[in-house]
Protein backbone atom coordinates (compact mmCIF):
# COMPACT_ATOMS: atom_id res chain seq x y z
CA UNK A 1 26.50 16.58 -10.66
CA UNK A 2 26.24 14.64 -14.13
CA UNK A 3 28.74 12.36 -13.85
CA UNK A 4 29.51 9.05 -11.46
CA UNK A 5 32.46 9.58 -9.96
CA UNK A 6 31.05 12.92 -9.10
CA UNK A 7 28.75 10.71 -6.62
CA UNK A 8 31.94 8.62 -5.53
CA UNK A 9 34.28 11.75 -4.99
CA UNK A 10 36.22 10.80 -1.51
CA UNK A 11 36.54 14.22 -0.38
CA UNK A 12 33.12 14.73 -0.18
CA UNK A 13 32.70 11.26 1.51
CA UNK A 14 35.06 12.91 3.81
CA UNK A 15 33.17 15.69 4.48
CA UNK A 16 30.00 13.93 4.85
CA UNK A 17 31.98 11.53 7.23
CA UNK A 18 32.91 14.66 9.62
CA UNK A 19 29.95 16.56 9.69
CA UNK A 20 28.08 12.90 11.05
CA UNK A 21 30.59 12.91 13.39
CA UNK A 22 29.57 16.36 14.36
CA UNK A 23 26.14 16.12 14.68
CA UNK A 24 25.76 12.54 16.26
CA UNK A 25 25.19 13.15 19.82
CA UNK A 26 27.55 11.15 22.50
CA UNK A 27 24.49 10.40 24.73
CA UNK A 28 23.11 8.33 22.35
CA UNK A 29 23.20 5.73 19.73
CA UNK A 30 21.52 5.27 15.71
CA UNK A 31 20.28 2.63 14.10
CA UNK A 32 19.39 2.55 10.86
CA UNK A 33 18.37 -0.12 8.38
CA UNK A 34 18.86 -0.16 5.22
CA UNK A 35 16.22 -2.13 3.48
CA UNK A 36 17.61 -2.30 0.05
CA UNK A 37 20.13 -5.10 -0.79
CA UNK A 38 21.46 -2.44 -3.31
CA UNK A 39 22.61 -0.33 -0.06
CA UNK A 40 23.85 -2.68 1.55
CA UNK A 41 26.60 -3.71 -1.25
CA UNK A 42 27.31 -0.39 -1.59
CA UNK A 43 28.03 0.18 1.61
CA UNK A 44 30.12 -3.23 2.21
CA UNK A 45 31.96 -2.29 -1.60
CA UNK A 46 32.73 1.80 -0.34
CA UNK A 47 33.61 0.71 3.37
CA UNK A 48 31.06 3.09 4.21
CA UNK A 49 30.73 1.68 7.62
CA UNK A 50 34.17 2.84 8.39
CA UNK A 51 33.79 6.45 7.50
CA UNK A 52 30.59 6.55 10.00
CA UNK A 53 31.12 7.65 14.31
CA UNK A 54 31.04 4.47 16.23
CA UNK A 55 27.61 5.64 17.81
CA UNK A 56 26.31 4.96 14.35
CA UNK A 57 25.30 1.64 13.19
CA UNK A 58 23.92 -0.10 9.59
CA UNK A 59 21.49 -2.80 9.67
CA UNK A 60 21.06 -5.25 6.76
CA UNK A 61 17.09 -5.39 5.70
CA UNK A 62 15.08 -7.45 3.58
CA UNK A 63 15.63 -6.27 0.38
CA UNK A 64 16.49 -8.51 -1.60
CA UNK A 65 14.22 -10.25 -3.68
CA UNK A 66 15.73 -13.61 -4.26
CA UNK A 67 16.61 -13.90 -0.54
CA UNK A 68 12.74 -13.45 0.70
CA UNK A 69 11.57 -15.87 -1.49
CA UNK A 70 10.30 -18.63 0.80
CA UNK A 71 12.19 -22.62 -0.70
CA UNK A 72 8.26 -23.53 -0.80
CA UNK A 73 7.82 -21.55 -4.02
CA UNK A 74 11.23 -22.41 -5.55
CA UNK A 75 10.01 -26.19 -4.42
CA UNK A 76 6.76 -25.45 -6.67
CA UNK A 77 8.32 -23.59 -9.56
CA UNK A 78 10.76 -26.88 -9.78
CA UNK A 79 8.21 -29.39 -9.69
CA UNK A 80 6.22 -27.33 -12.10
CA UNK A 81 9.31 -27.02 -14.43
CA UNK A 82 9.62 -31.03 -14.39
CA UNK A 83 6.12 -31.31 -16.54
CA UNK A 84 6.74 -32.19 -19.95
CA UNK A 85 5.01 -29.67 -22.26
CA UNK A 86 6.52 -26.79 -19.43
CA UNK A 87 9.34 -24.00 -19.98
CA UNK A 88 9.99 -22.39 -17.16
CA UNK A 89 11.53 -18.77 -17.46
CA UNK A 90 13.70 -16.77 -15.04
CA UNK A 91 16.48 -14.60 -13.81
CA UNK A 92 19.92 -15.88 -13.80
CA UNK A 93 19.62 -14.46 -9.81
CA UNK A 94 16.83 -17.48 -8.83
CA UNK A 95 18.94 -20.87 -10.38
CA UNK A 96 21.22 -21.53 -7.62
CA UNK A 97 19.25 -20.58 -4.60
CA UNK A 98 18.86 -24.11 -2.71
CA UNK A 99 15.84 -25.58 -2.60
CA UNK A 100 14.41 -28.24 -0.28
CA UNK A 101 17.11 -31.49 -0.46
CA UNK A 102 19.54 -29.74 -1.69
CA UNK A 103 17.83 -29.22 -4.90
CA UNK A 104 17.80 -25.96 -7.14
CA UNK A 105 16.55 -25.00 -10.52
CA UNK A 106 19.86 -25.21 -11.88
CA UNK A 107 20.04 -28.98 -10.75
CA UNK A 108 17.10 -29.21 -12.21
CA UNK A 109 17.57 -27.88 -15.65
CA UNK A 110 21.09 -30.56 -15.32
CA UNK A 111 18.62 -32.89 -15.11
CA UNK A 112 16.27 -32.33 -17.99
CA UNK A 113 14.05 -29.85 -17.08
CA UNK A 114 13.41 -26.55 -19.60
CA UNK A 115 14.67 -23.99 -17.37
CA UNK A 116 15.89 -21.30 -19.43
CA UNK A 117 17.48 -17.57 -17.75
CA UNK A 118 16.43 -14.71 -19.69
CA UNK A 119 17.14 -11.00 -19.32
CA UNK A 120 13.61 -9.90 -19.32
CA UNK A 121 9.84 -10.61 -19.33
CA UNK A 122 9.83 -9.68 -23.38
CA UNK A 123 12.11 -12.98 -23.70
CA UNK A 124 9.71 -14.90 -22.14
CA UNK A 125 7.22 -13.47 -24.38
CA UNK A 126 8.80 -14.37 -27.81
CA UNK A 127 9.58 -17.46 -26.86
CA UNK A 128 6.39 -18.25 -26.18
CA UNK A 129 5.52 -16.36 -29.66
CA UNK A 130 7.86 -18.98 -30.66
CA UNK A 131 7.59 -22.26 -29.69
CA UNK A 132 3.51 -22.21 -29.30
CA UNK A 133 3.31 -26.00 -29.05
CA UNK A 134 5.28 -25.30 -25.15
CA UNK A 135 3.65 -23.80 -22.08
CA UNK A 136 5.96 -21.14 -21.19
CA UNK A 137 5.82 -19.90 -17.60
CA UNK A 138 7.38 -16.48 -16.37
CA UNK A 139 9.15 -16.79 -12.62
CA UNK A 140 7.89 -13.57 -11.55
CA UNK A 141 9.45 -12.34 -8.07
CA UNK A 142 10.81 -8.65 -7.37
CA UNK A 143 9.48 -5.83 -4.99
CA UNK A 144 7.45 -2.88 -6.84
CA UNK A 145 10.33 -2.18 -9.29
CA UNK A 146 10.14 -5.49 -11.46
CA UNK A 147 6.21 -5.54 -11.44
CA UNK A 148 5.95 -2.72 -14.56
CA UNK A 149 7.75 -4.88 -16.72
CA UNK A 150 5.54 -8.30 -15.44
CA UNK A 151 1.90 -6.46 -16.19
CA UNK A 152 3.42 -5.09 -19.47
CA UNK A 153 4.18 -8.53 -20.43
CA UNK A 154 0.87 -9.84 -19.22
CA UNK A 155 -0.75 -6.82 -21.58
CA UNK A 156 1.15 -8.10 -24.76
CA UNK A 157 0.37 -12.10 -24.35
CA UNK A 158 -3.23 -10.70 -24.47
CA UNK A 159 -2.94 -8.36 -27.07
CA UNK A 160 -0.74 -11.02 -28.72
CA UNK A 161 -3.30 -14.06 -27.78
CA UNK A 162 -0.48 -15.89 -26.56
CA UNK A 163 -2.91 -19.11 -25.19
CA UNK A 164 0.41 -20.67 -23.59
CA UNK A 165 1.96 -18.13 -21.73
CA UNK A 166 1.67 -17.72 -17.83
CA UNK A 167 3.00 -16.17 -15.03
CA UNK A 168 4.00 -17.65 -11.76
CA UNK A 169 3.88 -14.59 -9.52
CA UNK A 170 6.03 -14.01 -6.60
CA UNK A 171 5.96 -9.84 -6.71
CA UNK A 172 5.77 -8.73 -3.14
CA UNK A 173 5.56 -5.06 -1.48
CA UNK A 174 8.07 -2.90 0.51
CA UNK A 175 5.79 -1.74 3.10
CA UNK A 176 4.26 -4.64 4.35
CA UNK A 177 7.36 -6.16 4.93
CA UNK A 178 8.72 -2.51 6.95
CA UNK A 179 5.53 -2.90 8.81
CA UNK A 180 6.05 -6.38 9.78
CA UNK A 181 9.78 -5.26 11.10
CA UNK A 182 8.58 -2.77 12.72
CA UNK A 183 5.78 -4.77 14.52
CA UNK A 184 8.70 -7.50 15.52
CA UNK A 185 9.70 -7.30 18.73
CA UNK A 186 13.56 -8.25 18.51
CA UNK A 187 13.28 -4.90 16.17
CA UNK A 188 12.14 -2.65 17.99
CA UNK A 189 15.39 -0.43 18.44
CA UNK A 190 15.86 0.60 14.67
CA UNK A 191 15.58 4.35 14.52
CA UNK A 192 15.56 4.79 10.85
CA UNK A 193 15.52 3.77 7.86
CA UNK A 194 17.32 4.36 4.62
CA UNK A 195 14.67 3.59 1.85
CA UNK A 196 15.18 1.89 -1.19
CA UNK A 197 15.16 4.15 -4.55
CA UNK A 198 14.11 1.86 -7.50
CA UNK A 199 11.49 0.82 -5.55
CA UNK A 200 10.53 4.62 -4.83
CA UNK A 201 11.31 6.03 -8.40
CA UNK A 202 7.30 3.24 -8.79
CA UNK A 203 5.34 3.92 -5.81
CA UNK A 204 6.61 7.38 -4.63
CA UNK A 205 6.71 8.36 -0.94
CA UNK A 206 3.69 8.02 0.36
CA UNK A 207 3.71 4.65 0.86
CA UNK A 208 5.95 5.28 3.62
CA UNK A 209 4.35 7.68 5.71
CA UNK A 210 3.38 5.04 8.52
CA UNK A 211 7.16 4.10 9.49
CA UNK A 212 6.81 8.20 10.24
CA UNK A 213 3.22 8.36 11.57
CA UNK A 214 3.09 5.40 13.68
CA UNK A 215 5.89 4.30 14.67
CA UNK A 216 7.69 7.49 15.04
CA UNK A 217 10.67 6.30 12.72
CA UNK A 218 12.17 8.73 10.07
CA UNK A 219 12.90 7.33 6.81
CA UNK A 220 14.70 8.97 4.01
CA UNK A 221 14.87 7.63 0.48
CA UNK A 222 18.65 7.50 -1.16
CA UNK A 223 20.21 6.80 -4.47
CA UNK A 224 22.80 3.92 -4.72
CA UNK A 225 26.07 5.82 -4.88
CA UNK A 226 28.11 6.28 -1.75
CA UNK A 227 27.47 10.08 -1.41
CA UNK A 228 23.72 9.20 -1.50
CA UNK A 229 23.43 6.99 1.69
CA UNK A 230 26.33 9.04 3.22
CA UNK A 231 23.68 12.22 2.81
CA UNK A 232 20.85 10.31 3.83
CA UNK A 233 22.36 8.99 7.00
CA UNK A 234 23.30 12.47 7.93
CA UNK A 235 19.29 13.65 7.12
CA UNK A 236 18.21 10.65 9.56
CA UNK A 237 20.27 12.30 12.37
CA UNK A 238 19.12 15.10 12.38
CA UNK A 239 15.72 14.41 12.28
CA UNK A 240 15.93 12.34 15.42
CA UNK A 241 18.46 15.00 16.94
CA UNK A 242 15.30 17.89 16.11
CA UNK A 243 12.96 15.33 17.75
CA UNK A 244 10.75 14.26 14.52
CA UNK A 245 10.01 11.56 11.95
CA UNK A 246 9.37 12.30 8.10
CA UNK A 247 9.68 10.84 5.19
CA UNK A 248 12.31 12.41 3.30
CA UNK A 249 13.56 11.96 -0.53
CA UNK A 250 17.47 12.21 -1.33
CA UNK A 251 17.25 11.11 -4.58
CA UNK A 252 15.02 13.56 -5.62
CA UNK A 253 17.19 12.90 -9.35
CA UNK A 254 15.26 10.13 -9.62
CA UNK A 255 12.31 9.75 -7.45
CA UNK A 256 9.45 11.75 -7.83
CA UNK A 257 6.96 12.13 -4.46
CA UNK A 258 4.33 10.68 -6.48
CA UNK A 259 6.22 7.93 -7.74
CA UNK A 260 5.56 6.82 -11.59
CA UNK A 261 1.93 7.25 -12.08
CA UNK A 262 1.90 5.16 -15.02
CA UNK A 263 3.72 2.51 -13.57
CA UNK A 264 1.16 2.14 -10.63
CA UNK A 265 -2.40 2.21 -12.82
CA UNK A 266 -0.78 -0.93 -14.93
CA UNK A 267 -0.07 -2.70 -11.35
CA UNK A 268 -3.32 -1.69 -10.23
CA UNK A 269 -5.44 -2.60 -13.44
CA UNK A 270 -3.54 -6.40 -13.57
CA UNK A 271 -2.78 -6.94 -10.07
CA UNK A 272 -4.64 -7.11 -6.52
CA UNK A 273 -3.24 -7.59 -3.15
CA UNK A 274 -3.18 -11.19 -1.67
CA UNK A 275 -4.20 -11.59 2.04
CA UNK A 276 -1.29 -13.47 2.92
CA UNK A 277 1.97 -14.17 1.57
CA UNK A 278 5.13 -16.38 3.51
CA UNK A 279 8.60 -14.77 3.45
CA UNK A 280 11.75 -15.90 4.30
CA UNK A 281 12.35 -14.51 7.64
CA UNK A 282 9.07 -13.20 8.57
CA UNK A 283 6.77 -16.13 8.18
CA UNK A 284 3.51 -14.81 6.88
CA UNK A 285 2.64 -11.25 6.22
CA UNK A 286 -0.47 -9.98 5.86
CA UNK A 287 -1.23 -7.82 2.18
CA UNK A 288 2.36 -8.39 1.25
CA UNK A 289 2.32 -9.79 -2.20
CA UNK A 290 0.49 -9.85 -5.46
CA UNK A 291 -1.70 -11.98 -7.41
CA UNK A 292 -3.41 -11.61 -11.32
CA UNK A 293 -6.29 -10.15 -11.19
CA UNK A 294 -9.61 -12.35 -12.32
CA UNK A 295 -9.71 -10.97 -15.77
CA UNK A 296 -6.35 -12.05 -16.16
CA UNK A 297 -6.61 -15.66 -14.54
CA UNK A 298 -5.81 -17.26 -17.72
CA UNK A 299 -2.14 -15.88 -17.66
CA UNK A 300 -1.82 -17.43 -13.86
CA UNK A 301 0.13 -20.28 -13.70
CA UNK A 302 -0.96 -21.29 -10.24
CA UNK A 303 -4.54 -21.73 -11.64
CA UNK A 304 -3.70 -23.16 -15.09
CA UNK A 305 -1.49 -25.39 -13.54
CA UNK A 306 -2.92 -25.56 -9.81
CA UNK A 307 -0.06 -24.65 -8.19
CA UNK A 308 0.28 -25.41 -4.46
CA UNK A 309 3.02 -24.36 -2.08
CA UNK A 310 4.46 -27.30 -0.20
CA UNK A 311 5.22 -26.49 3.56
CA UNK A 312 9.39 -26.27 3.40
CA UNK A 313 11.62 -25.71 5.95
CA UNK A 314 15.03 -24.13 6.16
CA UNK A 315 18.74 -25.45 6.72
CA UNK A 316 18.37 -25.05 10.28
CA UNK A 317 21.74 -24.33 10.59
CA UNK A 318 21.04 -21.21 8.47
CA UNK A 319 20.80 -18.30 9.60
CA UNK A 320 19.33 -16.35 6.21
CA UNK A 321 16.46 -15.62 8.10
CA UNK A 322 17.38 -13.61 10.92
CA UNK A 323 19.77 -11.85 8.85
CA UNK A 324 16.43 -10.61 6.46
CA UNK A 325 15.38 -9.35 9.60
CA UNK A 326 17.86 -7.41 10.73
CA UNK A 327 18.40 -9.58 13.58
CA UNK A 328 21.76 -11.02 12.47
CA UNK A 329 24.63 -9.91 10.66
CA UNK A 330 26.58 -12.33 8.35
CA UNK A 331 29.20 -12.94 10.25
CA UNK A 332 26.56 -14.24 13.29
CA UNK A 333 26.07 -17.78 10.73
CA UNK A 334 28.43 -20.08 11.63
CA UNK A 335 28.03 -21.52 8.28
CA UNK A 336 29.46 -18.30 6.91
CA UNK A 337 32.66 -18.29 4.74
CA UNK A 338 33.19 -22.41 6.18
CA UNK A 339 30.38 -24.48 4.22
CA UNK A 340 28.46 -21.78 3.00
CA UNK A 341 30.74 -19.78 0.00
CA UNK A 342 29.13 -18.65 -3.15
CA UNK A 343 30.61 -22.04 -5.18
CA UNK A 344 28.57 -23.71 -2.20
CA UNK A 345 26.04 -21.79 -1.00
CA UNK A 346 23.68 -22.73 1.58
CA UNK A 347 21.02 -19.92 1.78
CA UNK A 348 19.75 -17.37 -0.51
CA UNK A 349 21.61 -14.35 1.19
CA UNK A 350 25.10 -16.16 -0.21
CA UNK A 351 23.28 -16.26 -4.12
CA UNK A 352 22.10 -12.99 -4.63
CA UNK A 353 24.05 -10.09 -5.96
CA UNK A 354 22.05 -8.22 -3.51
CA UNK A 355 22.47 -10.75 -0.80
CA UNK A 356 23.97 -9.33 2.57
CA UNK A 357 25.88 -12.52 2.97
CA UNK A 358 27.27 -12.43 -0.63
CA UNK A 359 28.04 -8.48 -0.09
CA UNK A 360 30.21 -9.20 3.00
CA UNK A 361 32.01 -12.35 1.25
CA UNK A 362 32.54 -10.15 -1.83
CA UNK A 363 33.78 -6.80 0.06
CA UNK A 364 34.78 -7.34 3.84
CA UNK A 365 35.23 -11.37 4.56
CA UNK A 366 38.69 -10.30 5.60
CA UNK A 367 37.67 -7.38 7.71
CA UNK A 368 37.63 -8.81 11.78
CA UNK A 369 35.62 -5.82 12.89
CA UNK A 370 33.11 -5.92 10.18
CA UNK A 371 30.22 -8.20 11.58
């Protein structure tokens, strides 16, 4: 296969679609989670749920960057963004998630603050390069796949001797936060996962091997096209119908079992591993997230700037957090689709483009049996 549509060929999806309902056994059920917010739009946006057996079931996960990010940090990175001499740089993703008050950084920037969106870490880099007489601080969040691009532009403000540029970093890690659903006790029937790829294409597979060695779950890593978590669902069932738990790659196109080498010495050379870092949903997890390393300290914003994370609380009536678990499903949030849209969103899951609210608004908020 070269071509797209080659991945999005309905007979195929067909195909795939019988041969699940062949092998899934009537005595009894799967659950699988798909941790990447890029699976779950693509399943919502190819009604993928509909061409699996009813003994088969999809559980949203916590992949989503924007949507783990605690309103604590966004709290910080907005009162950091109100000093004078500060421009604050991120993704267009991060402006409208709410904030504590009903604030955001886009009500912020409305209100005078430099907040300006850029496309990538090298923007935040020449304007810094350009306007030395500003302190210019990169927003830094993302799992493993948006970290590269963060220590690369760490590298080039020191090779560059950029003395104003910073980053505030929010990078956290995929495995801590399967761990942490695994260890939950309101997840303990997931019996599989469906692993994210970018992610995997960095730190490779064995990473993984845990969700397989101690907890007895198989996990298989899949591409974003509907053919790819099709095939991967069918590769978790069998492994549970032969009565064992790997860690398999689909996307073996992209992915390498060793991940991207490269990629991981530049995390490992500017990064370390923090002892504690809060999600959204999961409270605090333990070795979660990342932090600059010493010899880098002078591009950390929460040093230059002493950065502190104010204790924040969610809309209570929101129920963002469960559905990062896997606990809920949009449609559980009685704020869905009434007060909480994407013109008026009331939790990060309803901003992101890989939010599980905003992927059943966008594909099935007229579909009664899709919860």
């Amino acid at each position: 296969m070269k071509y797209v549509d080659e991945f999005r060929d309905g007979a195929l999806a067909r195909g795939l679609s019988e041969a699940l309902t062949r092998v899934a056994r009537g005595d009894r059920d799967y659950r699988f989670m798909e941790f990447c917010g890029g699976h779950t739009h693509a399943i919502s946006r190819h009604g993928l749920e509909d061409l699996l057996p009813p003994k088969i079931r999809m559980i949203h996960g916590p992949g989503c960057p924007v949507c783990v990010l605690p309103i604590g940090r966004i709290d910080a990175a907005i009162a950091l963004a109100k000093q004078p001499a500060v421009t604050l740089c991120t993704y267009a993703d991060l402006m409208r998630v709410p904030a504590s008050y009903g604030a955001s950084l886009m009500k912020a920037k409305a209100d005078g603050a430099d907040i300006r969106m850029v496309y990538s870490t090298l923007d935040a880099i020449r304007i810094a390069e350009s306007e030395p007489n500003r302190e210019v601080v990169f927003f830094a969040i993302g799992f493993e796949t948006t970290t590269p691009p963060t220590a690369l532009a760490i590298r080039l403000a020191m090779q560059r001797k950029l003395a104003n540029f910073t980053v505030f970093c929010n990078h956290v890690l995929t495995p801590a936060a399967m761990r942490a659903i695994l260890e939950s006790e309101e997840n303990h029937a997931i019996d599989g996962f469906v692993g994210p790829s970018h992610v995997s294409a960095v730190i490779g597979l064995q990473p993984y091997q845990f969700v397989a060695t101690e907890f007895g779950k198989p996990l298989v890593v899949a591409g974003f096209e509907p053919l790819d978590v099709m095939q991967a669902i069918v590769m978790l069932v069998r492994q549970l119908n032969e009565g064992h738990s790997d860690v398999e790659n689909q996307y073996g196109r992209a992915v390498a079992s060793s991940g991207n080498v490269k990629a991981q010495a530049e995390i490992s050379e500017i990064f370390e591993v923090r002892e504690s870092f809060e999600w959204r949903g999961l409270g605090a997890v333990p070795n979660s997230a990342l932090r600059l390393r010493g010899a880098y300290a002078s591009f950390d914003a929460e040093r230059r700037f002493g950065i502190e994370t104010p204790a924040a609380k969610d809309n209570p009536a929101c129920e963002c957090g469960a559905i990062l678990r896997g606990a809920k499903r949009p449609r559980d949030c009685k704020l869905f689709g009434t007060v909480c849209t994407p013109e008026t969103p009331m939790g990060s899951c309803m901003v992101s483009s890989e939010g599980a609210c905003a992927a059943q608004w966008t594909y099935r908020r007229f579909d009664a049996h899709a919860a």
